[in-house]
C-alpha atoms as a PDB file:
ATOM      1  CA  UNK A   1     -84.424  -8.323  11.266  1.00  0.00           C
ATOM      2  CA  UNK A   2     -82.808 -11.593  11.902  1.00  0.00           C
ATOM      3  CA  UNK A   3     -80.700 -13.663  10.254  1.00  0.00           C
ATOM      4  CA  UNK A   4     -81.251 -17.374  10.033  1.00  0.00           C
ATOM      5  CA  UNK A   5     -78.210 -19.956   8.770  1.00  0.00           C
ATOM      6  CA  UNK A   6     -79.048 -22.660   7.205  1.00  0.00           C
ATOM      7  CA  UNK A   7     -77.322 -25.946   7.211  1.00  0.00           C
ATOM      8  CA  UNK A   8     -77.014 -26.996   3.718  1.00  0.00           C
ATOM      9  CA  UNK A   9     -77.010 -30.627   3.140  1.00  0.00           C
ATOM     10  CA  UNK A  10     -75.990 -31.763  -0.314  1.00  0.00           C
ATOM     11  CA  UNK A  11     -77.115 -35.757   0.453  1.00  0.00           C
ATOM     12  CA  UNK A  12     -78.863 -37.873   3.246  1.00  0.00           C
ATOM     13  CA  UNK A  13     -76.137 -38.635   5.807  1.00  0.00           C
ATOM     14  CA  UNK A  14     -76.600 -42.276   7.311  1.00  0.00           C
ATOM     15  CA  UNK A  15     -74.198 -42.816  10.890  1.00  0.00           C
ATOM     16  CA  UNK A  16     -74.421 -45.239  13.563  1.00  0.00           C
ATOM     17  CA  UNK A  17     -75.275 -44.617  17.148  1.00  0.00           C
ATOM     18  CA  UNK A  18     -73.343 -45.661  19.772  1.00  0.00           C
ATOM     19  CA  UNK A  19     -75.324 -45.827  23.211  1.00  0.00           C
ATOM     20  CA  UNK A  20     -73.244 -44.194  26.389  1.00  0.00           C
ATOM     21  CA  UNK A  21     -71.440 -47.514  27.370  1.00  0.00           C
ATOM     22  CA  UNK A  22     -70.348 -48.035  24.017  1.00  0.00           C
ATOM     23  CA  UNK A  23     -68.941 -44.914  23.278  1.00  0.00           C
ATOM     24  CA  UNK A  24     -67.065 -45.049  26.797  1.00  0.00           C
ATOM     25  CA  UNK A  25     -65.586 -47.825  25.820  1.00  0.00           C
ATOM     26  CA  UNK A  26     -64.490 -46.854  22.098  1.00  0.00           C
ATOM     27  CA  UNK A  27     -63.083 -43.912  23.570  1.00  0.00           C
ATOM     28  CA  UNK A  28     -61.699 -44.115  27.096  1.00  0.00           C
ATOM     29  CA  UNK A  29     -62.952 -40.860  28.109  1.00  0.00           C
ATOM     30  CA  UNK A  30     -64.000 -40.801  31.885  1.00  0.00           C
ATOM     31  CA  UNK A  31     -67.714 -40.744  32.180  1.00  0.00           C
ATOM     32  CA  UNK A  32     -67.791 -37.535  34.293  1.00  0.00           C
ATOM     33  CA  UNK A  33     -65.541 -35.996  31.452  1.00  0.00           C
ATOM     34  CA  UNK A  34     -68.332 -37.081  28.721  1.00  0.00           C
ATOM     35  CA  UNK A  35     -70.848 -35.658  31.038  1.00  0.00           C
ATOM     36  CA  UNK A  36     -68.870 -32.239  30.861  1.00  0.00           C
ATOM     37  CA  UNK A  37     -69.014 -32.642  26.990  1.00  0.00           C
ATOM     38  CA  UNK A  38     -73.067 -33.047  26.465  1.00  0.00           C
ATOM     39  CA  UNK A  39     -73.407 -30.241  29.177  1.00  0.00           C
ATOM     40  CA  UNK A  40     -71.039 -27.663  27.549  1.00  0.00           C
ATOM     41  CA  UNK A  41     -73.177 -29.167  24.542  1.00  0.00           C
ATOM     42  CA  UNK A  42     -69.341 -29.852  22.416  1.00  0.00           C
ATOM     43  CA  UNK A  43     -69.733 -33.157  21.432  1.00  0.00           C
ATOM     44  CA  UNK A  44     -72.757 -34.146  19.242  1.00  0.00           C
ATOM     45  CA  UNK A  45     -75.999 -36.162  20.804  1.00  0.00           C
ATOM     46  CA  UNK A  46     -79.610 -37.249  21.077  1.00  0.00           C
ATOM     47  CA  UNK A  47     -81.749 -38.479  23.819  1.00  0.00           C
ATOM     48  CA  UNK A  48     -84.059 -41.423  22.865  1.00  0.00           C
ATOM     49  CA  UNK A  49     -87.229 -41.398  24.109  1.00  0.00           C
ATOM     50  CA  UNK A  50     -85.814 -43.106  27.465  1.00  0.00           C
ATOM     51  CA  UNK A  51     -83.107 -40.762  28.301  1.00  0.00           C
ATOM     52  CA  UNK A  52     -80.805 -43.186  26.483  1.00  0.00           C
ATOM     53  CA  UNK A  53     -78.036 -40.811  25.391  1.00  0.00           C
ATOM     54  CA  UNK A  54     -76.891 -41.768  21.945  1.00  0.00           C
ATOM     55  CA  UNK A  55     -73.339 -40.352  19.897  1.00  0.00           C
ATOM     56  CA  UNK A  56     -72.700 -40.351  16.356  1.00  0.00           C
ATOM     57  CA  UNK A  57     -70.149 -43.042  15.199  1.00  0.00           C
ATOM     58  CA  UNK A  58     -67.935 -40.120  14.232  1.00  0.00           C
ATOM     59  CA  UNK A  59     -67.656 -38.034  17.110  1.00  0.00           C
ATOM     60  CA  UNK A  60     -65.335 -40.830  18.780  1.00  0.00           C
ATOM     61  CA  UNK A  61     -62.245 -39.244  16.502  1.00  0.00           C
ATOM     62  CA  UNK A  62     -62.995 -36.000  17.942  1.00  0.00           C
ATOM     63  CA  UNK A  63     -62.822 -37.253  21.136  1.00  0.00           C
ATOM     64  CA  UNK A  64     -60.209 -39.167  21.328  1.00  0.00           C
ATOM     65  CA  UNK A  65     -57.858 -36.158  19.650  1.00  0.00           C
ATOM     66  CA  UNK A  66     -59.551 -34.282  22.255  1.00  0.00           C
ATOM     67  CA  UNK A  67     -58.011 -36.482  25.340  1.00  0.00           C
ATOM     68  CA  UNK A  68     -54.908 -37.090  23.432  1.00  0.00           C
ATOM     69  CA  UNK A  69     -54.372 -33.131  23.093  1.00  0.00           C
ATOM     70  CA  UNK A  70     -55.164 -32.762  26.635  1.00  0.00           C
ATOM     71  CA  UNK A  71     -53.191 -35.508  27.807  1.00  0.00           C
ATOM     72  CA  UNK A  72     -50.063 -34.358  25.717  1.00  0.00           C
ATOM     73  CA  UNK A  73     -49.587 -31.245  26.464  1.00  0.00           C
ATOM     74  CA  UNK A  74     -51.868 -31.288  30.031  1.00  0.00           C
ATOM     75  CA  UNK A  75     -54.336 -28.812  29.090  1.00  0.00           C
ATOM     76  CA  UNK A  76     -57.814 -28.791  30.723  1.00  0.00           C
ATOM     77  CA  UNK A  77     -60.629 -30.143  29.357  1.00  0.00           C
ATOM     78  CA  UNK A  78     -61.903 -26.399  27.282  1.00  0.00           C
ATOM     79  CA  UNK A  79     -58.571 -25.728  26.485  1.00  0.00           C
ATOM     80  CA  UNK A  80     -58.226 -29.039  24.528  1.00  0.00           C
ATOM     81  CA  UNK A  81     -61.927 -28.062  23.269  1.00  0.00           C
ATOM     82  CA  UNK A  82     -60.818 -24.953  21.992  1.00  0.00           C
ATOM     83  CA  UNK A  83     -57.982 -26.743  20.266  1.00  0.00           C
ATOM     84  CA  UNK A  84     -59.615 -29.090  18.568  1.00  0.00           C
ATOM     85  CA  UNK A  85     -62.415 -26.994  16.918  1.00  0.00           C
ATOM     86  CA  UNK A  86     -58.947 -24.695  16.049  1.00  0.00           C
ATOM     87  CA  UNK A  87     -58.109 -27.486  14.551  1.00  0.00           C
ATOM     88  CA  UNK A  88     -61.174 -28.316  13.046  1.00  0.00           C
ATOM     89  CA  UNK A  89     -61.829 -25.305  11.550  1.00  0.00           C
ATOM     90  CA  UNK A  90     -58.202 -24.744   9.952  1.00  0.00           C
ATOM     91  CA  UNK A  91     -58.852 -28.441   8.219  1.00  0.00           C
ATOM     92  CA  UNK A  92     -62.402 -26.650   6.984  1.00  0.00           C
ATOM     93  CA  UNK A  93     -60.431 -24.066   5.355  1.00  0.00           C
ATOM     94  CA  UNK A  94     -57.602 -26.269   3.881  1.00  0.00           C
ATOM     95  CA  UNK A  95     -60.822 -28.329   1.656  1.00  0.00           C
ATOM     96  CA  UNK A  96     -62.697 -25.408   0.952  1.00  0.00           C
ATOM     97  CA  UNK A  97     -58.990 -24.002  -0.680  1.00  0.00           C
ATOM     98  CA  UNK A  98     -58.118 -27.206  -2.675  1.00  0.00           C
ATOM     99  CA  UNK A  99     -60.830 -26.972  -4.505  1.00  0.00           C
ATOM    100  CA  UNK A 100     -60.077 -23.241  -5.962  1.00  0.00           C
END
């Protein structure tokens, strides 16, 4: 038997794109560093129909915490990943608790 998650969505969530250059520039990160992101498949994506990579508007928080964290305390690239979805996660919890 398997067991299938499913996303629940309570309304239609509307974000804008930014296109590779853009989000290089919004965020700083090196582009071989962003290429380590989409292949370790952390950071959030889609591929137009020309190979144009596009990133949500919101992912460029993430990724900037992420190269702060790893600049900070000069922690490789996964251990900054696994920080920040630490981090991520505990924030998760702290909603899901304030509204008991």
């Amino acid at each position: 038997m398997v067991n299938i998650k499913i996303k629940e969505v309570s309304q239609p969530c509307v974000t804008n794109v930014l296109s590779w250059e853009e989000f290089i520039f919004r965020t700083g990160i090196n582009p071989l560093r962003l290429s380590e992101l989409v292949e370790m498949d952390w950071i959030n994506y889609a591929v137009a129909g020309d190979n144009t990579y596009l990133f949500p508007e919101k992912e460029v928080y993430r990724v900037r915490k992420l190269l702060r964290i790893c600049r900070d305390f000069e922690l490789s690239t996964l251990a900054g990943m696994i920080i920040v979805d630490l981090l991520e996660r505990i924030e998760c919890l702290e909603r899901k608790l304030s509204q008991i």
